[in-house]
C-alpha atoms as a PDB file:
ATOM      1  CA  UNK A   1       0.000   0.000   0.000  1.00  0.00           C
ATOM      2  CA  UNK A   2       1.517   2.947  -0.907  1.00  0.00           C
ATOM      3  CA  UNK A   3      -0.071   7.247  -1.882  1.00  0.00           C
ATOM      4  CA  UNK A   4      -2.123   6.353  -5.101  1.00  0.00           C
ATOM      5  CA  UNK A   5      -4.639   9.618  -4.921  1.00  0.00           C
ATOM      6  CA  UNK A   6      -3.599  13.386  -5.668  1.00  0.00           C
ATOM      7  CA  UNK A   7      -5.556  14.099  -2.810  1.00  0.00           C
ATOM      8  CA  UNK A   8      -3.395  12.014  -0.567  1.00  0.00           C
ATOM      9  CA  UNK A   9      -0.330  14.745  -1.062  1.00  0.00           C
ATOM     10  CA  UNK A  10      -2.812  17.345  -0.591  1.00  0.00           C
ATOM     11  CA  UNK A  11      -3.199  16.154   3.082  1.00  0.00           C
ATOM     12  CA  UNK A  12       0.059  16.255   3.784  1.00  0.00           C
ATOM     13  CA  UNK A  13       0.568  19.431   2.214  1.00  0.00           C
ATOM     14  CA  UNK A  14      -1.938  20.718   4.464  1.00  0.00           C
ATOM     15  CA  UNK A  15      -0.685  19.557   7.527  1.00  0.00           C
ATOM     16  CA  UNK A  16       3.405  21.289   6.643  1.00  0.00           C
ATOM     17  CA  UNK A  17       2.953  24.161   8.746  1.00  0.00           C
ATOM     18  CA  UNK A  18       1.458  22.132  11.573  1.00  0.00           C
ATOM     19  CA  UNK A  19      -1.296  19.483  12.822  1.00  0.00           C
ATOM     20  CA  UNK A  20      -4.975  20.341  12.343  1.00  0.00           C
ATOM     21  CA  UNK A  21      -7.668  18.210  13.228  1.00  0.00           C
ATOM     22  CA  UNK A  22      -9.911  16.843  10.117  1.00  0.00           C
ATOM     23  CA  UNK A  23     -12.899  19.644   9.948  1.00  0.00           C
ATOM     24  CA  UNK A  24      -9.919  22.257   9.021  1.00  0.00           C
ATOM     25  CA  UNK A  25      -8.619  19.374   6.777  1.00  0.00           C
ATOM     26  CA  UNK A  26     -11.877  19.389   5.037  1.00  0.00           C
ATOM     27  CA  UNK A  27     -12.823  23.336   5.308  1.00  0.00           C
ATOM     28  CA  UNK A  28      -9.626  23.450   3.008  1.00  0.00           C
ATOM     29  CA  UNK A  29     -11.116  21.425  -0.124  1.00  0.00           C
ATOM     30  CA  UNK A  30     -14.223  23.791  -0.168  1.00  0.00           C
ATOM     31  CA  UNK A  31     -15.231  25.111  -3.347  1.00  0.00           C
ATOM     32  CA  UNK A  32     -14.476  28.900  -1.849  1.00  0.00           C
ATOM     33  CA  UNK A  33     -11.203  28.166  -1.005  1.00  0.00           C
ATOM     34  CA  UNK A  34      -8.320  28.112  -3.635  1.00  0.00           C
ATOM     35  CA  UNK A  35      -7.783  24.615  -3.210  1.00  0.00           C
ATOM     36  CA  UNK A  36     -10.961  23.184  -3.675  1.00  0.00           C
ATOM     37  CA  UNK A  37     -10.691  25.189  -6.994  1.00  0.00           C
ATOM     38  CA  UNK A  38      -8.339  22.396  -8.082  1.00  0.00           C
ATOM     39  CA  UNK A  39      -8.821  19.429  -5.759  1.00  0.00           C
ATOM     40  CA  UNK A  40     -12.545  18.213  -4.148  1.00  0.00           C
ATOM     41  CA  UNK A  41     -12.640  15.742  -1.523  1.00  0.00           C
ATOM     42  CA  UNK A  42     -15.599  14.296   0.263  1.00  0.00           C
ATOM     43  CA  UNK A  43     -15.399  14.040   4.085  1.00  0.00           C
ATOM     44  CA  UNK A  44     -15.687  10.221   3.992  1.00  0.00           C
ATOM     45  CA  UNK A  45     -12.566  10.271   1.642  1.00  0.00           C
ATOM     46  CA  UNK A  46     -10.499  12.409   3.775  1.00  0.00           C
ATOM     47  CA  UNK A  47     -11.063  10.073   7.244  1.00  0.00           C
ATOM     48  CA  UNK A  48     -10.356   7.267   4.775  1.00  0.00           C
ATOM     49  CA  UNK A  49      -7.133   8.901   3.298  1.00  0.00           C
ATOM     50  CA  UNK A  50      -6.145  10.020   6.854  1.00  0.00           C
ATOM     51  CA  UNK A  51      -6.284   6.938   8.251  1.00  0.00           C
ATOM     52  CA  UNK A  52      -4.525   5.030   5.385  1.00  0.00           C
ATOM     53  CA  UNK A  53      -1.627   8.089   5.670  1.00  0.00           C
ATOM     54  CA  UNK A  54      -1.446   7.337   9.382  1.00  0.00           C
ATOM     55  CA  UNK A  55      -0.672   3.638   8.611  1.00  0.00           C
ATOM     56  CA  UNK A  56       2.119   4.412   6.265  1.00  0.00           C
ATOM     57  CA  UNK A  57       4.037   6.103   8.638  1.00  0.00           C
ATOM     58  CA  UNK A  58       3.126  10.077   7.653  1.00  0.00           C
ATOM     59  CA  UNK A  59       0.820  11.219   9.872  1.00  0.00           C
ATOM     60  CA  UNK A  60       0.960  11.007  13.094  1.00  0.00           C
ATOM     61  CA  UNK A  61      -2.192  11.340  16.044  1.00  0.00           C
ATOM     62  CA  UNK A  62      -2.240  13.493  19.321  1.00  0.00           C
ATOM     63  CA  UNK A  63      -5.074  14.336  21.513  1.00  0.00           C
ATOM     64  CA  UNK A  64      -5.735  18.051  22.254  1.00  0.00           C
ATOM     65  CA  UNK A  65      -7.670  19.126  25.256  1.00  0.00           C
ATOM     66  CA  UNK A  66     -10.738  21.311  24.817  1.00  0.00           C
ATOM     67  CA  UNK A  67     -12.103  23.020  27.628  1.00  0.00           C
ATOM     68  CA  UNK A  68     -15.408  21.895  28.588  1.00  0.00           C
ATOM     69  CA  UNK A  69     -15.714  18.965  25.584  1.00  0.00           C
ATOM     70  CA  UNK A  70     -13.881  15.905  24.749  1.00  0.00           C
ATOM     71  CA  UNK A  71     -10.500  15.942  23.181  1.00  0.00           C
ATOM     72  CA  UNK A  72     -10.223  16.721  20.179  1.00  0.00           C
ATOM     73  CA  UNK A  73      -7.244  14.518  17.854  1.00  0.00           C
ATOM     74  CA  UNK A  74      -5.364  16.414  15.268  1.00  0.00           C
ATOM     75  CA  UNK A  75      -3.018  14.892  13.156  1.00  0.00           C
ATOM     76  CA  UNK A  76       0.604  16.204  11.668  1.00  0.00           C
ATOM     77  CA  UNK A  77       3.294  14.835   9.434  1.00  0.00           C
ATOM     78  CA  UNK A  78       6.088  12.712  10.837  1.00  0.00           C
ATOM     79  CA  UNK A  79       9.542  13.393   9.107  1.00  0.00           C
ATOM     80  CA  UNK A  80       8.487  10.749   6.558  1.00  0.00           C
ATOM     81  CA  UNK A  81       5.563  12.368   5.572  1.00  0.00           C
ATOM     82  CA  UNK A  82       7.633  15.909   5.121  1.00  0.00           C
ATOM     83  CA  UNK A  83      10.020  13.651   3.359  1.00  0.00           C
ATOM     84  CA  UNK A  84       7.647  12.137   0.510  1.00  0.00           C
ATOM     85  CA  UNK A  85       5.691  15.315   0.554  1.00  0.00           C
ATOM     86  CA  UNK A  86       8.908  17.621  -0.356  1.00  0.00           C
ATOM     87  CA  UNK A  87      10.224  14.877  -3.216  1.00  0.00           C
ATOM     88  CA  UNK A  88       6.351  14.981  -4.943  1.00  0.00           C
ATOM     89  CA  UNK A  89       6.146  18.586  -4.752  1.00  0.00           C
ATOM     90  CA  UNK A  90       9.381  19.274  -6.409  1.00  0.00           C
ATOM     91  CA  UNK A  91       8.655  16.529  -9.513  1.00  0.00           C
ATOM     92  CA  UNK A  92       7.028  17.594 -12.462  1.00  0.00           C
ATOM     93  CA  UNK A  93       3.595  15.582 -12.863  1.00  0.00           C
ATOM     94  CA  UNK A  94       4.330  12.778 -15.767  1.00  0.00           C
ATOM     95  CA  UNK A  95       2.185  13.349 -18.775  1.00  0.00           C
ATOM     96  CA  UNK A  96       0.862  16.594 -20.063  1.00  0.00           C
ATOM     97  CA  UNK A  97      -3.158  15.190 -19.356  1.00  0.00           C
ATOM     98  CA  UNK A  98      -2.395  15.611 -15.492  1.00  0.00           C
ATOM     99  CA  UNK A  99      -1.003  18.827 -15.857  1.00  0.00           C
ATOM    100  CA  UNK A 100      -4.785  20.032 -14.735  1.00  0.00           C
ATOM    101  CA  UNK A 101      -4.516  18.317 -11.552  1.00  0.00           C
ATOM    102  CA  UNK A 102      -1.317  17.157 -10.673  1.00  0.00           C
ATOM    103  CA  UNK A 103       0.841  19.882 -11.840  1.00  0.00           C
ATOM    104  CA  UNK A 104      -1.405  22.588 -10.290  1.00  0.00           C
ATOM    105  CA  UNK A 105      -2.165  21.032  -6.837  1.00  0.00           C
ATOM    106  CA  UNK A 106       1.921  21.106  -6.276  1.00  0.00           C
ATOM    107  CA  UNK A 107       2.101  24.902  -7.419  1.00  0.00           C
ATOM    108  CA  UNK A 108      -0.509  25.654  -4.750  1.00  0.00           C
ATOM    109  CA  UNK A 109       1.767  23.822  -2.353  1.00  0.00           C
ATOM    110  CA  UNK A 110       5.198  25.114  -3.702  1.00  0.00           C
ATOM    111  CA  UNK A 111       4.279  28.674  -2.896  1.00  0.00           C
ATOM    112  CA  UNK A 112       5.010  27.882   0.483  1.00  0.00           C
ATOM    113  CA  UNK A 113       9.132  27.480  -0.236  1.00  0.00           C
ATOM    114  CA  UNK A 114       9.311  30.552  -2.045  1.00  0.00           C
ATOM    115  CA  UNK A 115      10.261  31.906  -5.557  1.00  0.00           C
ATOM    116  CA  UNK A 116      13.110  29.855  -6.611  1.00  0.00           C
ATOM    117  CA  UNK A 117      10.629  26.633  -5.724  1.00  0.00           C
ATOM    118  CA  UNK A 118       7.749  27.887  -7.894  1.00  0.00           C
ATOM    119  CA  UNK A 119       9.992  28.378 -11.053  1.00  0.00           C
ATOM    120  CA  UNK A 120      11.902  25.527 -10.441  1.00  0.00           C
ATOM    121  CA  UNK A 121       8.939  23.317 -10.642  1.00  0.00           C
ATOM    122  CA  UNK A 122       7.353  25.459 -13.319  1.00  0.00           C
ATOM    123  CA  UNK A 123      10.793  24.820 -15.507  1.00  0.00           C
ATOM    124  CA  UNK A 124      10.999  20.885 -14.875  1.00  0.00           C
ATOM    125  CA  UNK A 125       6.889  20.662 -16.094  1.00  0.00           C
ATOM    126  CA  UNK A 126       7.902  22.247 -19.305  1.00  0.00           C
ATOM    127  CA  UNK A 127      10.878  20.258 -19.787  1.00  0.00           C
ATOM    128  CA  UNK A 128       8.660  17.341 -19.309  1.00  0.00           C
ATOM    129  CA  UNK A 129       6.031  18.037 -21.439  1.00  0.00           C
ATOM    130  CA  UNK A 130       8.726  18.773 -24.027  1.00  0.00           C
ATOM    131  CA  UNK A 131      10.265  15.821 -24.124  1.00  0.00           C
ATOM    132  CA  UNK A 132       6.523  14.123 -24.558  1.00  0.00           C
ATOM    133  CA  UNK A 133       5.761  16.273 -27.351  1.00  0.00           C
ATOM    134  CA  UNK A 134       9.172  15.031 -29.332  1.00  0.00           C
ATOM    135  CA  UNK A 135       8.037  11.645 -28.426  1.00  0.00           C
ATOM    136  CA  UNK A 136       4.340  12.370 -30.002  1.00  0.00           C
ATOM    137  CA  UNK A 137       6.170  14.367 -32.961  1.00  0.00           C
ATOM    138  CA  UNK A 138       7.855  11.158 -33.897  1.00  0.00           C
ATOM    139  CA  UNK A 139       4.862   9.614 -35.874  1.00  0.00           C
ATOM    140  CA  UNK A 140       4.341   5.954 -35.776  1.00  0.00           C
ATOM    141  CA  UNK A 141       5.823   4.272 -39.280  1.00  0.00           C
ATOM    142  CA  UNK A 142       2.805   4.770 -41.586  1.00  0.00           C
ATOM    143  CA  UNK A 143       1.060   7.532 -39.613  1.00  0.00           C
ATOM    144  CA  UNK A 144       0.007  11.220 -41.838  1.00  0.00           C
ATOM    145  CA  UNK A 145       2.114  14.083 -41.303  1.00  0.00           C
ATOM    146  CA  UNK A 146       0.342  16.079 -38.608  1.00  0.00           C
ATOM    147  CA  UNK A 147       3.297  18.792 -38.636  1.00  0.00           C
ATOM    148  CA  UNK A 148       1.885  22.673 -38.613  1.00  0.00           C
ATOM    149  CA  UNK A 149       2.753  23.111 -42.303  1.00  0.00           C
ATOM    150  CA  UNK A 150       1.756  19.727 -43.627  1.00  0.00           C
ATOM    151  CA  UNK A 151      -1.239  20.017 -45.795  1.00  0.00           C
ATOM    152  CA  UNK A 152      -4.963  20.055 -43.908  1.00  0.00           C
ATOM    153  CA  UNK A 153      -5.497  16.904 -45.922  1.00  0.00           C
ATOM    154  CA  UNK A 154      -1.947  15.124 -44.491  1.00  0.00           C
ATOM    155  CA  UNK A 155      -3.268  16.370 -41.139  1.00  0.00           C
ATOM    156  CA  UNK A 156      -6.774  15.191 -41.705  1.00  0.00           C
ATOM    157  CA  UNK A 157      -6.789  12.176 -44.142  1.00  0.00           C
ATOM    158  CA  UNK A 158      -8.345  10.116 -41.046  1.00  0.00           C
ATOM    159  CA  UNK A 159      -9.274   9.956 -37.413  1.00  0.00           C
ATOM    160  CA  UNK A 160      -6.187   9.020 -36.269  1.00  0.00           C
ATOM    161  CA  UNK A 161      -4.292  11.710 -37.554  1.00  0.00           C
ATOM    162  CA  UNK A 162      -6.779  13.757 -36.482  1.00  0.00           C
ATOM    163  CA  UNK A 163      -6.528  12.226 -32.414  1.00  0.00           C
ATOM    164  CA  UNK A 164      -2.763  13.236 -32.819  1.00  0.00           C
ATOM    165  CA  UNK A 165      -3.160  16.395 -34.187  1.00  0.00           C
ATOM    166  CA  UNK A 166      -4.873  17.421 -31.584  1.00  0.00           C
ATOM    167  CA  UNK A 167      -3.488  15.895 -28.605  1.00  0.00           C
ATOM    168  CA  UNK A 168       0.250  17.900 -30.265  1.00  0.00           C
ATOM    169  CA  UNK A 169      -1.669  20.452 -30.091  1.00  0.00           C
ATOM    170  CA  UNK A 170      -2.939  20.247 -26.820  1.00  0.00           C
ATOM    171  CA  UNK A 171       0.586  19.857 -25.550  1.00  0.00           C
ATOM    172  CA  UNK A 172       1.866  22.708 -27.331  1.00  0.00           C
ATOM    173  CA  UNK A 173      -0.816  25.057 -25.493  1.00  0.00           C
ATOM    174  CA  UNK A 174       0.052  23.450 -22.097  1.00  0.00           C
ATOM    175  CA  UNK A 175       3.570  24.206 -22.367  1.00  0.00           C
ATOM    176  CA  UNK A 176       2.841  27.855 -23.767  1.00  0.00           C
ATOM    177  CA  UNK A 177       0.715  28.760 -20.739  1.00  0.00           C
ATOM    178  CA  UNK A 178       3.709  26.871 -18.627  1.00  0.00           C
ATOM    179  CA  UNK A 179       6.310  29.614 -20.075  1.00  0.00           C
ATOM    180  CA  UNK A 180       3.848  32.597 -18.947  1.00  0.00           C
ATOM    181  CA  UNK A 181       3.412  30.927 -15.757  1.00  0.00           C
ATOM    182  CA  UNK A 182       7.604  30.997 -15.831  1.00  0.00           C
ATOM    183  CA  UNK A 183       7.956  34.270 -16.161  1.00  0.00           C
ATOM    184  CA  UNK A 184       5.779  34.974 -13.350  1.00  0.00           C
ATOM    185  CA  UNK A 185       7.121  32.520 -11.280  1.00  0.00           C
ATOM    186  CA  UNK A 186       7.726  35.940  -8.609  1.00  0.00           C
ATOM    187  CA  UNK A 187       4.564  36.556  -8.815  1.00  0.00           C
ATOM    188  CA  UNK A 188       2.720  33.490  -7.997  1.00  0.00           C
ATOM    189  CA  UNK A 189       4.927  32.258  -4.960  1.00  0.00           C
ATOM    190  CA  UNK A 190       4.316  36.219  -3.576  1.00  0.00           C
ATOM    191  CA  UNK A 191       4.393  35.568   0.092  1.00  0.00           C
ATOM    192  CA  UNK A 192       0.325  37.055   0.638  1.00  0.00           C
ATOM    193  CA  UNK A 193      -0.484  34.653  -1.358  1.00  0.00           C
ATOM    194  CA  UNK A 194       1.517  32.371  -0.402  1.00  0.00           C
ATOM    195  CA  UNK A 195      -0.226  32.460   3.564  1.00  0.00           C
ATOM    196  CA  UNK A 196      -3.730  32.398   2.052  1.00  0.00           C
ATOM    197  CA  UNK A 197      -2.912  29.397   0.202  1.00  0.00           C
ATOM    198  CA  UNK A 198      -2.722  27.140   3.589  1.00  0.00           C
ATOM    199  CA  UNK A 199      -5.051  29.552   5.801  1.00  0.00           C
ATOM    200  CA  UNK A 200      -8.018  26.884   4.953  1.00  0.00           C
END
Protein backbone atom coordinates (compact mmCIF):
# COMPACT_ATOMS: atom_id res chain seq x y z
CA UNK A 1 0.00 0.00 0.00
CA UNK A 2 1.52 2.95 -0.91
CA UNK A 3 -0.07 7.25 -1.88
CA UNK A 4 -2.12 6.35 -5.10
CA UNK A 5 -4.64 9.62 -4.92
CA UNK A 6 -3.60 13.39 -5.67
CA UNK A 7 -5.56 14.10 -2.81
CA UNK A 8 -3.39 12.01 -0.57
CA UNK A 9 -0.33 14.74 -1.06
CA UNK A 10 -2.81 17.34 -0.59
CA UNK A 11 -3.20 16.15 3.08
CA UNK A 12 0.06 16.26 3.78
CA UNK A 13 0.57 19.43 2.21
CA UNK A 14 -1.94 20.72 4.46
CA UNK A 15 -0.69 19.56 7.53
CA UNK A 16 3.40 21.29 6.64
CA UNK A 17 2.95 24.16 8.75
CA UNK A 18 1.46 22.13 11.57
CA UNK A 19 -1.30 19.48 12.82
CA UNK A 20 -4.97 20.34 12.34
CA UNK A 21 -7.67 18.21 13.23
CA UNK A 22 -9.91 16.84 10.12
CA UNK A 23 -12.90 19.64 9.95
CA UNK A 24 -9.92 22.26 9.02
CA UNK A 25 -8.62 19.37 6.78
CA UNK A 26 -11.88 19.39 5.04
CA UNK A 27 -12.82 23.34 5.31
CA UNK A 28 -9.63 23.45 3.01
CA UNK A 29 -11.12 21.42 -0.12
CA UNK A 30 -14.22 23.79 -0.17
CA UNK A 31 -15.23 25.11 -3.35
CA UNK A 32 -14.48 28.90 -1.85
CA UNK A 33 -11.20 28.17 -1.01
CA UNK A 34 -8.32 28.11 -3.64
CA UNK A 35 -7.78 24.61 -3.21
CA UNK A 36 -10.96 23.18 -3.68
CA UNK A 37 -10.69 25.19 -6.99
CA UNK A 38 -8.34 22.40 -8.08
CA UNK A 39 -8.82 19.43 -5.76
CA UNK A 40 -12.55 18.21 -4.15
CA UNK A 41 -12.64 15.74 -1.52
CA UNK A 42 -15.60 14.30 0.26
CA UNK A 43 -15.40 14.04 4.09
CA UNK A 44 -15.69 10.22 3.99
CA UNK A 45 -12.57 10.27 1.64
CA UNK A 46 -10.50 12.41 3.78
CA UNK A 47 -11.06 10.07 7.24
CA UNK A 48 -10.36 7.27 4.78
CA UNK A 49 -7.13 8.90 3.30
CA UNK A 50 -6.14 10.02 6.85
CA UNK A 51 -6.28 6.94 8.25
CA UNK A 52 -4.52 5.03 5.38
CA UNK A 53 -1.63 8.09 5.67
CA UNK A 54 -1.45 7.34 9.38
CA UNK A 55 -0.67 3.64 8.61
CA UNK A 56 2.12 4.41 6.26
CA UNK A 57 4.04 6.10 8.64
CA UNK A 58 3.13 10.08 7.65
CA UNK A 59 0.82 11.22 9.87
CA UNK A 60 0.96 11.01 13.09
CA UNK A 61 -2.19 11.34 16.04
CA UNK A 62 -2.24 13.49 19.32
CA UNK A 63 -5.07 14.34 21.51
CA UNK A 64 -5.74 18.05 22.25
CA UNK A 65 -7.67 19.13 25.26
CA UNK A 66 -10.74 21.31 24.82
CA UNK A 67 -12.10 23.02 27.63
CA UNK A 68 -15.41 21.90 28.59
CA UNK A 69 -15.71 18.97 25.58
CA UNK A 70 -13.88 15.90 24.75
CA UNK A 71 -10.50 15.94 23.18
CA UNK A 72 -10.22 16.72 20.18
CA UNK A 73 -7.24 14.52 17.85
CA UNK A 74 -5.36 16.41 15.27
CA UNK A 75 -3.02 14.89 13.16
CA UNK A 76 0.60 16.20 11.67
CA UNK A 77 3.29 14.84 9.43
CA UNK A 78 6.09 12.71 10.84
CA UNK A 79 9.54 13.39 9.11
CA UNK A 80 8.49 10.75 6.56
CA UNK A 81 5.56 12.37 5.57
CA UNK A 82 7.63 15.91 5.12
CA UNK A 83 10.02 13.65 3.36
CA UNK A 84 7.65 12.14 0.51
CA UNK A 85 5.69 15.32 0.55
CA UNK A 86 8.91 17.62 -0.36
CA UNK A 87 10.22 14.88 -3.22
CA UNK A 88 6.35 14.98 -4.94
CA UNK A 89 6.15 18.59 -4.75
CA UNK A 90 9.38 19.27 -6.41
CA UNK A 91 8.65 16.53 -9.51
CA UNK A 92 7.03 17.59 -12.46
CA UNK A 93 3.60 15.58 -12.86
CA UNK A 94 4.33 12.78 -15.77
CA UNK A 95 2.18 13.35 -18.78
CA UNK A 96 0.86 16.59 -20.06
CA UNK A 97 -3.16 15.19 -19.36
CA UNK A 98 -2.40 15.61 -15.49
CA UNK A 99 -1.00 18.83 -15.86
CA UNK A 100 -4.78 20.03 -14.74
CA UNK A 101 -4.52 18.32 -11.55
CA UNK A 102 -1.32 17.16 -10.67
CA UNK A 103 0.84 19.88 -11.84
CA UNK A 104 -1.41 22.59 -10.29
CA UNK A 105 -2.16 21.03 -6.84
CA UNK A 106 1.92 21.11 -6.28
CA UNK A 107 2.10 24.90 -7.42
CA UNK A 108 -0.51 25.65 -4.75
CA UNK A 109 1.77 23.82 -2.35
CA UNK A 110 5.20 25.11 -3.70
CA UNK A 111 4.28 28.67 -2.90
CA UNK A 112 5.01 27.88 0.48
CA UNK A 113 9.13 27.48 -0.24
CA UNK A 114 9.31 30.55 -2.05
CA UNK A 115 10.26 31.91 -5.56
CA UNK A 116 13.11 29.86 -6.61
CA UNK A 117 10.63 26.63 -5.72
CA UNK A 118 7.75 27.89 -7.89
CA UNK A 119 9.99 28.38 -11.05
CA UNK A 120 11.90 25.53 -10.44
CA UNK A 121 8.94 23.32 -10.64
CA UNK A 122 7.35 25.46 -13.32
CA UNK A 123 10.79 24.82 -15.51
CA UNK A 124 11.00 20.88 -14.87
CA UNK A 125 6.89 20.66 -16.09
CA UNK A 126 7.90 22.25 -19.31
CA UNK A 127 10.88 20.26 -19.79
CA UNK A 128 8.66 17.34 -19.31
CA UNK A 129 6.03 18.04 -21.44
CA UNK A 130 8.73 18.77 -24.03
CA UNK A 131 10.26 15.82 -24.12
CA UNK A 132 6.52 14.12 -24.56
CA UNK A 133 5.76 16.27 -27.35
CA UNK A 134 9.17 15.03 -29.33
CA UNK A 135 8.04 11.65 -28.43
CA UNK A 136 4.34 12.37 -30.00
CA UNK A 137 6.17 14.37 -32.96
CA UNK A 138 7.85 11.16 -33.90
CA UNK A 139 4.86 9.61 -35.87
CA UNK A 140 4.34 5.95 -35.78
CA UNK A 141 5.82 4.27 -39.28
CA UNK A 142 2.80 4.77 -41.59
CA UNK A 143 1.06 7.53 -39.61
CA UNK A 144 0.01 11.22 -41.84
CA UNK A 145 2.11 14.08 -41.30
CA UNK A 146 0.34 16.08 -38.61
CA UNK A 147 3.30 18.79 -38.64
CA UNK A 148 1.88 22.67 -38.61
CA UNK A 149 2.75 23.11 -42.30
CA UNK A 150 1.76 19.73 -43.63
CA UNK A 151 -1.24 20.02 -45.80
CA UNK A 152 -4.96 20.06 -43.91
CA UNK A 153 -5.50 16.90 -45.92
CA UNK A 154 -1.95 15.12 -44.49
CA UNK A 155 -3.27 16.37 -41.14
CA UNK A 156 -6.77 15.19 -41.70
CA UNK A 157 -6.79 12.18 -44.14
CA UNK A 158 -8.35 10.12 -41.05
CA UNK A 159 -9.27 9.96 -37.41
CA UNK A 160 -6.19 9.02 -36.27
CA UNK A 161 -4.29 11.71 -37.55
CA UNK A 162 -6.78 13.76 -36.48
CA UNK A 163 -6.53 12.23 -32.41
CA UNK A 164 -2.76 13.24 -32.82
CA UNK A 165 -3.16 16.40 -34.19
CA UNK A 166 -4.87 17.42 -31.58
CA UNK A 167 -3.49 15.90 -28.60
CA UNK A 168 0.25 17.90 -30.26
CA UNK A 169 -1.67 20.45 -30.09
CA UNK A 170 -2.94 20.25 -26.82
CA UNK A 171 0.59 19.86 -25.55
CA UNK A 172 1.87 22.71 -27.33
CA UNK A 173 -0.82 25.06 -25.49
CA UNK A 174 0.05 23.45 -22.10
CA UNK A 175 3.57 24.21 -22.37
CA UNK A 176 2.84 27.86 -23.77
CA UNK A 177 0.72 28.76 -20.74
CA UNK A 178 3.71 26.87 -18.63
CA UNK A 179 6.31 29.61 -20.07
CA UNK A 180 3.85 32.60 -18.95
CA UNK A 181 3.41 30.93 -15.76
CA UNK A 182 7.60 31.00 -15.83
CA UNK A 183 7.96 34.27 -16.16
CA UNK A 184 5.78 34.97 -13.35
CA UNK A 185 7.12 32.52 -11.28
CA UNK A 186 7.73 35.94 -8.61
CA UNK A 187 4.56 36.56 -8.81
CA UNK A 188 2.72 33.49 -8.00
CA UNK A 189 4.93 32.26 -4.96
CA UNK A 190 4.32 36.22 -3.58
CA UNK A 191 4.39 35.57 0.09
CA UNK A 192 0.33 37.05 0.64
CA UNK A 193 -0.48 34.65 -1.36
CA UNK A 194 1.52 32.37 -0.40
CA UNK A 195 -0.23 32.46 3.56
CA UNK A 196 -3.73 32.40 2.05
CA UNK A 197 -2.91 29.40 0.20
CA UNK A 198 -2.72 27.14 3.59
CA UNK A 199 -5.05 29.55 5.80
CA UNK A 200 -8.02 26.88 4.95
Amino acid sequence: MEISEPAEYALLGLLWDGPRHGYELHRAFAPDQELGTICRLEQSQLYAFLKKLEHLGYLEGTLEPQEGRPPRRVLGLTKAGRQVFRQWVEAPAPRPREVRLLFLLKLYFARAFGPAAVLTLITRQIEACQVFLQKLQGAPEGAADTSAQAPPEARFQNFRALVHHGRVRQIEATIGWLMELRDQAETIARPSETQSAFSG
